[in-house]
N, C-alpha and C. Protein backbone atom coordinates (compact mmCIF):
# COMPACT_ATOMS: atom_id res chain seq x y z
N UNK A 1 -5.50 12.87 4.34
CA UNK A 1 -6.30 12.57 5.49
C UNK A 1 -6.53 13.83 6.29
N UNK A 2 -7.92 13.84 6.68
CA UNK A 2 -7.66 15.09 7.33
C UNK A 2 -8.48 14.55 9.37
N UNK A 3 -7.87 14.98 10.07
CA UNK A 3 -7.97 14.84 11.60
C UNK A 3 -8.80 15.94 11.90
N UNK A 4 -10.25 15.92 12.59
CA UNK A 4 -10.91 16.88 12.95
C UNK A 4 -11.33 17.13 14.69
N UNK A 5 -10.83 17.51 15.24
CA UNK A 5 -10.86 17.76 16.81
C UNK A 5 -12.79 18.68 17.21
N UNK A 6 -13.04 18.22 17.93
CA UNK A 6 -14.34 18.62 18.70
C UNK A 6 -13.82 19.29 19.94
N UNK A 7 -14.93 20.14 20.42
CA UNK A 7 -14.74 20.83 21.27
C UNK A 7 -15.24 19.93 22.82
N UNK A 8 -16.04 18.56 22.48
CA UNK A 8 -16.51 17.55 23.49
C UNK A 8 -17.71 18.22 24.46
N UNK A 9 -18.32 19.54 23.91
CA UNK A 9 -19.22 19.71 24.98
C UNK A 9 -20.61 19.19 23.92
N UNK A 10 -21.40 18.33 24.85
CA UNK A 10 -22.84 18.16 23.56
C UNK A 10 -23.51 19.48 23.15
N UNK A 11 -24.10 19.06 21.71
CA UNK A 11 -24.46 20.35 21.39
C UNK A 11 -23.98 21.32 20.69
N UNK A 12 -21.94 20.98 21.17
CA UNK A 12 -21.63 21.94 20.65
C UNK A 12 -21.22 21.57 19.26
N UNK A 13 -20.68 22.55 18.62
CA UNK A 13 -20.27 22.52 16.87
C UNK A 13 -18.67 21.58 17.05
N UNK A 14 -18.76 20.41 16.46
CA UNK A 14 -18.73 19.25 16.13
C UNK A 14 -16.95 19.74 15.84
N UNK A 15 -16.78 20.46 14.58
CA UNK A 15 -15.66 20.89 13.75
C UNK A 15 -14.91 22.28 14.55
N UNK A 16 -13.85 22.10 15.02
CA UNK A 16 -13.29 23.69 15.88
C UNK A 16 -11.95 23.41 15.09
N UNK A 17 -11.59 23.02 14.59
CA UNK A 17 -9.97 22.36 14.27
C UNK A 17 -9.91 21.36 12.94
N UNK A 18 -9.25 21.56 12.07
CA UNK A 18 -8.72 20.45 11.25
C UNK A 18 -7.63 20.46 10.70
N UNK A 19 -6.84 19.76 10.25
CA UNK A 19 -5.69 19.60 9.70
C UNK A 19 -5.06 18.55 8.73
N UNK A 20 -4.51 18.51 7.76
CA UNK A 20 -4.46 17.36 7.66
C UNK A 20 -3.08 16.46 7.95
N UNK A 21 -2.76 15.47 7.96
CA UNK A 21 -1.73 14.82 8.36
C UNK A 21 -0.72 14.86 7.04
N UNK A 22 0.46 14.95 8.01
CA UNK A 22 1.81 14.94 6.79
C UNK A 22 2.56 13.81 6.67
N UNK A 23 2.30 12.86 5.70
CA UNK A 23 2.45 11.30 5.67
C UNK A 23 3.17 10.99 3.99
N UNK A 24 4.00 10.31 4.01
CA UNK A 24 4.12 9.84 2.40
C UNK A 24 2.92 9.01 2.38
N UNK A 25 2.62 9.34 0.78
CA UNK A 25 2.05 8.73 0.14
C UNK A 25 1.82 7.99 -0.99
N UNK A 26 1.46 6.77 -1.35
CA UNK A 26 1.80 6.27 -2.79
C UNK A 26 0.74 7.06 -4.05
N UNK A 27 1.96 7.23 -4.60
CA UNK A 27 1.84 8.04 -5.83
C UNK A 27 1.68 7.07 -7.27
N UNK A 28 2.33 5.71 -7.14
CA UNK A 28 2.27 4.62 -8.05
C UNK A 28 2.23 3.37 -7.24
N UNK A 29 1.63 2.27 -7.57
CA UNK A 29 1.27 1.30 -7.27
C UNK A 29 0.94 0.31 -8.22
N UNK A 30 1.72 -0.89 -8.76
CA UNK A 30 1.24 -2.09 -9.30
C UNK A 30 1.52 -3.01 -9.17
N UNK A 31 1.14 -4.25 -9.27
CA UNK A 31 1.38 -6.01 -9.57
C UNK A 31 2.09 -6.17 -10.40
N UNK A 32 3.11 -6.88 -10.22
CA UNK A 32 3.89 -7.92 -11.52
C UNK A 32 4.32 -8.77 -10.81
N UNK A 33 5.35 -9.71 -11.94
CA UNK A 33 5.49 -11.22 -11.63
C UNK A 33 7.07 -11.18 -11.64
N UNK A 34 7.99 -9.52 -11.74
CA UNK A 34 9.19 -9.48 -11.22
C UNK A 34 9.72 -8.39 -11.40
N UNK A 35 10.12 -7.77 -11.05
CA UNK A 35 11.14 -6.47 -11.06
C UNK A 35 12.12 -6.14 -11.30
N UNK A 36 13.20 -6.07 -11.96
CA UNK A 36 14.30 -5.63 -12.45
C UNK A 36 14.85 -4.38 -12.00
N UNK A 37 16.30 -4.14 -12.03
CA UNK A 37 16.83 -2.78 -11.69
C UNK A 37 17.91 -2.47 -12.52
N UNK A 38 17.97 -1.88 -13.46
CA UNK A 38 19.33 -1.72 -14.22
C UNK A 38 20.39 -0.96 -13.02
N UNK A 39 21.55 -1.86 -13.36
CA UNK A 39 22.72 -1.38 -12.45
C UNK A 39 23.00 0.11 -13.06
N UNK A 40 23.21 0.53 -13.94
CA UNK A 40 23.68 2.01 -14.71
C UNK A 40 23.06 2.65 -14.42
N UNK A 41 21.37 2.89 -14.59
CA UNK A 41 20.60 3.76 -14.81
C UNK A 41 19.69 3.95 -13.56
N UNK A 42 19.85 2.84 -12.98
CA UNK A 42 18.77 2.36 -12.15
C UNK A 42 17.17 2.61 -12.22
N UNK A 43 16.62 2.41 -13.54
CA UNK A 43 15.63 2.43 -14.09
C UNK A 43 15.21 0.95 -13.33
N UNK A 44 13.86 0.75 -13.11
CA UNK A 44 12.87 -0.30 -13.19
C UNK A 44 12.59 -0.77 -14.53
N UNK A 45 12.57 -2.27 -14.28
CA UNK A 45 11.50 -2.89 -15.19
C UNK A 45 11.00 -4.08 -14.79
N UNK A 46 9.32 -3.62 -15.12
CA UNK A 46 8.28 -4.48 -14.43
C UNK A 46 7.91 -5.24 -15.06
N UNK A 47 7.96 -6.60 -14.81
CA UNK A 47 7.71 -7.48 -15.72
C UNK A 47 6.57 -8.26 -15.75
N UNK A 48 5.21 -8.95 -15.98
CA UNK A 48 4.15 -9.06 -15.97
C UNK A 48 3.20 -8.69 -15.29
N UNK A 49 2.93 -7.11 -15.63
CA UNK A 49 2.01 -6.61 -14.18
C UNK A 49 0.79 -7.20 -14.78
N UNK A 50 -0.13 -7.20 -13.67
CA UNK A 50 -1.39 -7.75 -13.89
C UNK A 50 -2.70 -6.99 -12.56
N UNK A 51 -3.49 -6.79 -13.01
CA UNK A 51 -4.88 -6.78 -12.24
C UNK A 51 -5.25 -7.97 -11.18
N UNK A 52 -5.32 -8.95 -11.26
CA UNK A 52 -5.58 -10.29 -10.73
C UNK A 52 -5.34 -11.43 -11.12
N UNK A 53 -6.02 -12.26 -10.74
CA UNK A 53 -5.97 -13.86 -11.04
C UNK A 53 -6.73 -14.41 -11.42
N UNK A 54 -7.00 -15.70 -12.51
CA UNK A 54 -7.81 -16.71 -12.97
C UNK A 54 -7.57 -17.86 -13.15
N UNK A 55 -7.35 -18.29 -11.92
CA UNK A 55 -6.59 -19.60 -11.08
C UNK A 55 -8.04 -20.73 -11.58
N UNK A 56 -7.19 -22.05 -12.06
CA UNK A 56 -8.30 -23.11 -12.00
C UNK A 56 -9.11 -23.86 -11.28
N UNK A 57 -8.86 -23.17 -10.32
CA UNK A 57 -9.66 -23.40 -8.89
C UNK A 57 -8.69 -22.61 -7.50
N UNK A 58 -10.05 -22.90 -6.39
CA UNK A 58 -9.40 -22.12 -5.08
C UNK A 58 -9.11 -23.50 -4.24
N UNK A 59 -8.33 -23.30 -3.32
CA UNK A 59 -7.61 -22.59 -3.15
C UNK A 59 -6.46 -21.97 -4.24
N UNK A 60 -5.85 -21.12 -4.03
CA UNK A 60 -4.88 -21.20 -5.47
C UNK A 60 -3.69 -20.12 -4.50
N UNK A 61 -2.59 -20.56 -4.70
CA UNK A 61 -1.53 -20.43 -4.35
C UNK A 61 -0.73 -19.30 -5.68
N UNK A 62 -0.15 -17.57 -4.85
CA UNK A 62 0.31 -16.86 -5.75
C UNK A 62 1.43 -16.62 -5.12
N UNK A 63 2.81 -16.25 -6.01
CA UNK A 63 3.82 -15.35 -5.74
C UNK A 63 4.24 -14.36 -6.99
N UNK A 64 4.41 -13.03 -6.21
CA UNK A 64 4.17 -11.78 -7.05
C UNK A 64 5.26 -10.73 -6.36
N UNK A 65 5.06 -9.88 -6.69
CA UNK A 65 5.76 -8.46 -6.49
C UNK A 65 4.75 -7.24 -6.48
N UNK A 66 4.78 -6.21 -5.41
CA UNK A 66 4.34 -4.92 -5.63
C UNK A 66 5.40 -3.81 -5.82
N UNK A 67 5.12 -2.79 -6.69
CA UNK A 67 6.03 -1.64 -6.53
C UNK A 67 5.10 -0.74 -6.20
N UNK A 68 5.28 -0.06 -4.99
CA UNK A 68 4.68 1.07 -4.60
C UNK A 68 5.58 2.16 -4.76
N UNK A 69 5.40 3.60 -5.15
CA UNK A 69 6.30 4.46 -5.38
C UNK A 69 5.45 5.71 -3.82
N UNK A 70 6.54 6.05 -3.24
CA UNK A 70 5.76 6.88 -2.33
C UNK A 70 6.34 7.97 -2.34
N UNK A 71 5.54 9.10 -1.96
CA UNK A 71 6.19 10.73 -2.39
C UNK A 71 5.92 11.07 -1.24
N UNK A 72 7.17 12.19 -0.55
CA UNK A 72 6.62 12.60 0.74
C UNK A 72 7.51 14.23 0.32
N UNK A 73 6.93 15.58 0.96
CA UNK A 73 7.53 16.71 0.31
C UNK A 73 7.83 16.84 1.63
N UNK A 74 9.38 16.88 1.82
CA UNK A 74 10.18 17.57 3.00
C UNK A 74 11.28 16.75 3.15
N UNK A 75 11.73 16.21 4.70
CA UNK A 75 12.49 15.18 5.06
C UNK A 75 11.44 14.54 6.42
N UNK A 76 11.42 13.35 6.20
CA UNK A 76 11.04 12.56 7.63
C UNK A 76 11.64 11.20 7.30
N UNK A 77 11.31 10.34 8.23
CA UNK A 77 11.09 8.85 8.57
C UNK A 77 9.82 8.20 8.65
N UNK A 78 9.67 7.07 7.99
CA UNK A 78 8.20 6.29 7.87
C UNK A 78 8.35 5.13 8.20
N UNK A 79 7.33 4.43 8.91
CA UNK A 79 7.10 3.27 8.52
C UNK A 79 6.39 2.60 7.91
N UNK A 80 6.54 1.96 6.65
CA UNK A 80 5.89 1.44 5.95
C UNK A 80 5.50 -0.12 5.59
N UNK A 81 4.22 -0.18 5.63
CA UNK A 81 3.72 -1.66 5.38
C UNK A 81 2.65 -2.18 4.77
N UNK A 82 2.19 -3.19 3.75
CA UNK A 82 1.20 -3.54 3.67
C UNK A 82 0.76 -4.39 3.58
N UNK A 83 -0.96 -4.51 3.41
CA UNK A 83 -1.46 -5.68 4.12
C UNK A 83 -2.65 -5.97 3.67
N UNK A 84 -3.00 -7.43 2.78
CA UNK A 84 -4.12 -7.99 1.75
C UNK A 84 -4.63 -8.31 2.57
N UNK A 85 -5.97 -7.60 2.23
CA UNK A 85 -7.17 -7.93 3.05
C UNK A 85 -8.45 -9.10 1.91
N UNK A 86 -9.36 -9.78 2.32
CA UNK A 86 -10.25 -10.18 1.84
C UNK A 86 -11.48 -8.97 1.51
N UNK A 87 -12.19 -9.09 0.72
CA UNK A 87 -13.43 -7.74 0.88
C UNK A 87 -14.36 -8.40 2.25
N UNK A 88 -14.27 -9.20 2.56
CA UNK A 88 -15.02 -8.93 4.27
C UNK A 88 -14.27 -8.25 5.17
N UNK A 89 -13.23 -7.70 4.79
CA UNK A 89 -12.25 -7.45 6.35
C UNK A 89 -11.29 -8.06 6.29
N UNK A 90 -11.21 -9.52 6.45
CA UNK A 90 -10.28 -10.39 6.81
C UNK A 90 -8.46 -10.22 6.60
N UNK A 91 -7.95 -10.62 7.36
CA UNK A 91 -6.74 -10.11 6.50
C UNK A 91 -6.10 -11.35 6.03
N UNK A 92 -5.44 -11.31 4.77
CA UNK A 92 -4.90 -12.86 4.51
C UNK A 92 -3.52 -13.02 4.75
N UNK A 93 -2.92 -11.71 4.73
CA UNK A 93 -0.99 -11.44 4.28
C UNK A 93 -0.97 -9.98 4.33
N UNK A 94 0.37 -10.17 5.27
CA UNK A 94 1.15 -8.39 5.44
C UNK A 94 2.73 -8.65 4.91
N UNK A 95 3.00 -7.62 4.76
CA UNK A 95 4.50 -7.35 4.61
C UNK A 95 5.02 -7.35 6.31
N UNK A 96 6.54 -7.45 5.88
CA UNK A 96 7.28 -6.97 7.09
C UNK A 96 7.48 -5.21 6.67
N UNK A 97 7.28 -4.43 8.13
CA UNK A 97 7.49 -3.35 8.29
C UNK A 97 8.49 -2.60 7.64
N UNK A 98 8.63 -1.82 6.92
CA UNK A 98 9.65 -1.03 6.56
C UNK A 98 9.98 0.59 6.96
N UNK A 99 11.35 0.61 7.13
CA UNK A 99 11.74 2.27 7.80
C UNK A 99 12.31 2.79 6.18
N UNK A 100 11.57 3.76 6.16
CA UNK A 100 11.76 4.81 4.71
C UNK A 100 12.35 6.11 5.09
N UNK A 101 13.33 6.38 4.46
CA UNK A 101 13.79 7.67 4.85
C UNK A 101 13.12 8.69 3.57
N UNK A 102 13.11 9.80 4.00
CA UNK A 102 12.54 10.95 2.90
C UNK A 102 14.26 12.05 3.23
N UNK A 103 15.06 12.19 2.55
CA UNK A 103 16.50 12.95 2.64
C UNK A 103 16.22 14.31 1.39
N UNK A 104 17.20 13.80 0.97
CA UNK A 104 16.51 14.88 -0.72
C UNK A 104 15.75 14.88 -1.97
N UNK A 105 15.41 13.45 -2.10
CA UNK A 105 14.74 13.42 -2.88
C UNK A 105 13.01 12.98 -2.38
N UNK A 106 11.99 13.83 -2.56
CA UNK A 106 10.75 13.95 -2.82
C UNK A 106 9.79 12.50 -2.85
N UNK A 107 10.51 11.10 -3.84
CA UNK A 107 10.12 10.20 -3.24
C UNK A 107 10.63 9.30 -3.31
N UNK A 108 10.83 7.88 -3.27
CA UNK A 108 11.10 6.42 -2.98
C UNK A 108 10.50 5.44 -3.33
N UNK A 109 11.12 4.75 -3.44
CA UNK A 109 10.10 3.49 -3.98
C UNK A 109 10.53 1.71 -3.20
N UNK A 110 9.66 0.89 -3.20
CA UNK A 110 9.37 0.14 -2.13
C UNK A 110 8.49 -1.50 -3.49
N UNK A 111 9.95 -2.48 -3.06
CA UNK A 111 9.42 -3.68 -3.41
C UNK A 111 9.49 -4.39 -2.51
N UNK A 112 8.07 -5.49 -3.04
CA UNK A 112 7.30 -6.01 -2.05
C UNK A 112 6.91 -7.29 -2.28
N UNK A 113 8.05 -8.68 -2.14
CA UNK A 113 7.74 -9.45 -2.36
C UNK A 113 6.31 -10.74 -1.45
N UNK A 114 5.86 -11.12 -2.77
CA UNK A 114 4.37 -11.88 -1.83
C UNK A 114 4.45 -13.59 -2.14
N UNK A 115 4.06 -14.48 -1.26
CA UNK A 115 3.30 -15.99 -1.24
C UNK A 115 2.62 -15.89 -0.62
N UNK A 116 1.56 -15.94 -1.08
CA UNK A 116 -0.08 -15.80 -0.60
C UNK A 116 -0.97 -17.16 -1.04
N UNK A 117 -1.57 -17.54 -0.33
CA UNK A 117 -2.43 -18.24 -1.04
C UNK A 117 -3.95 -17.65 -0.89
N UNK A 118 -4.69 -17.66 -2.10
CA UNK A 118 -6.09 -17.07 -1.89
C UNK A 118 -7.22 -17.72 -1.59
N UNK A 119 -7.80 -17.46 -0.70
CA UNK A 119 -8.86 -18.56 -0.11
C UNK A 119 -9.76 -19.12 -1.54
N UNK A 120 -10.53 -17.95 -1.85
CA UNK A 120 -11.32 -18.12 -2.93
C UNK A 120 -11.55 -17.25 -3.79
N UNK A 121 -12.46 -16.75 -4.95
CA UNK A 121 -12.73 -16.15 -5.56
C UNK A 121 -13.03 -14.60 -4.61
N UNK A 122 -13.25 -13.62 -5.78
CA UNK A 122 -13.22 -11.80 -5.37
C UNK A 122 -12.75 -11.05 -5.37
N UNK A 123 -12.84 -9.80 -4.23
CA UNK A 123 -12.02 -8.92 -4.88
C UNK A 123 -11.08 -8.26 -3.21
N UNK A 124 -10.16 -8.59 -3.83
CA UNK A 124 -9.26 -8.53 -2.79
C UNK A 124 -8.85 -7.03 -2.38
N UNK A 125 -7.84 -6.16 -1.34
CA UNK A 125 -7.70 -4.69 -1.41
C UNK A 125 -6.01 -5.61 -0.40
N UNK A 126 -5.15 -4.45 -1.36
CA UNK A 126 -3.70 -4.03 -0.65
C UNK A 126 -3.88 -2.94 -0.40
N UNK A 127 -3.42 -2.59 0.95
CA UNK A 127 -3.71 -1.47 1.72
C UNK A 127 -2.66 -1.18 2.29
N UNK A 128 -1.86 0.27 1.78
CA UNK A 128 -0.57 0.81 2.01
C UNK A 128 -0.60 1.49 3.56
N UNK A 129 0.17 0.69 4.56
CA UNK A 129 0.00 2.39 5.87
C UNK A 129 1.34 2.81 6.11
N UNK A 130 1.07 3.84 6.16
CA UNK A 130 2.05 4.77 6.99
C UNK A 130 2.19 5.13 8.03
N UNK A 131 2.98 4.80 9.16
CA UNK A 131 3.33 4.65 10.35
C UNK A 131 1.52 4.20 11.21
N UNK A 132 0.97 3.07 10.54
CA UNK A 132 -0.28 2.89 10.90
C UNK A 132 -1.09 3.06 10.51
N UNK A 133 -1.50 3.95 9.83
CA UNK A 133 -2.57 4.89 9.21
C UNK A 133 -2.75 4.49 7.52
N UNK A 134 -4.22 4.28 7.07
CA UNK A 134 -3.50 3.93 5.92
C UNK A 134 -4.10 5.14 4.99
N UNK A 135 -3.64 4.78 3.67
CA UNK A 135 -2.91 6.01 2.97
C UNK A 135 -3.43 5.46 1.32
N UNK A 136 -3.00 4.27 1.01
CA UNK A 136 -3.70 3.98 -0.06
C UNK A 136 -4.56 2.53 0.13
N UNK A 137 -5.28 2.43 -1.07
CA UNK A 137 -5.81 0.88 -1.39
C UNK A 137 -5.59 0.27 -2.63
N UNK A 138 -5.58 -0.61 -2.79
CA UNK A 138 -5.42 -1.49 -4.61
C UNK A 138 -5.97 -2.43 -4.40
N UNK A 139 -6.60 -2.57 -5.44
CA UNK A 139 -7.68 -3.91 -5.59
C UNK A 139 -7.18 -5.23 -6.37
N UNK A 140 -6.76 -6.26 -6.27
CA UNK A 140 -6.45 -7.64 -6.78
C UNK A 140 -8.00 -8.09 -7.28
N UNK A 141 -8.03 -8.80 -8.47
CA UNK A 141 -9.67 -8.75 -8.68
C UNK A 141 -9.30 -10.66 -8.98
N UNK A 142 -9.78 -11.63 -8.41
CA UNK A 142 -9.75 -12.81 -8.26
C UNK A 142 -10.78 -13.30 -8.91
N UNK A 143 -10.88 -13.87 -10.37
CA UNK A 143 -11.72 -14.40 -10.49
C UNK A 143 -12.04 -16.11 -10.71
């Protein structure tokens, strides 16, 4: 993301400043229908990821899992959350907020259990933010 500051006089040149913001970000992102953690290795395993749904009608009622993997280079604190929107805007379902630490390792990862029900057919967007701001999108494709 990048933040661009104006100088606020009319007329004048628009761009005096930019920067961009230092935020984790998701680096991996998918759907499945459960998650696993080996105790030894602590490897993942994702168990029916999927693109969307082809429910026999709407309304249609889902429960799922996201794994978002987020990378942040340094040390901070985040808050992290996300939140299914409809493609008009609408929002249907958020997560509860989460505090992420960034310590020594580079990145983290973040499950995200869902019961949603979907109004109707389309194409849906999960939208990752970071302390507000958002950072990624993923598309659920409902047909």
């Amino acid at each position: 993301f990048i933040v661009s500051y104006g100088s606020g006089l009319i007329g004048s040149e628009p761009l005096v400043e930019s920067r961009e913001l230092n935020l984790a970000r998701p680096v991996a992102f998918l759907c499945c229908q459960r998650v696993r953690q080996d105790v030894m290795t602590k490897n993942y395993d994702l168990l029916g990821v999927f693109q969307g749904f082809q429910p026999p009608g709407y309304p249609f009622g889902a429960e799922f899992m996201t794994f978002t993997r987020l990378r942040f280079e340094g040390q901070g604190e985040f808050k992290i959350d996300i939140t299914l929107y409809q493609a008009n805007g609408e929002k249907v379902s958020e997560s509860e907020p989460r505090q992420i630490g960034f310590k020594e390792a580079p990145q983290m990862d973040l499950m995200t259990g869902w019961r949603v029900v979907f109004p109707g057919p389309g194409v849906y967007v999960l939208k990752v933010f970071c302390n507000n701001l958002a950072v990624g999108e993923f598309p659920i494709f409902c047909r």
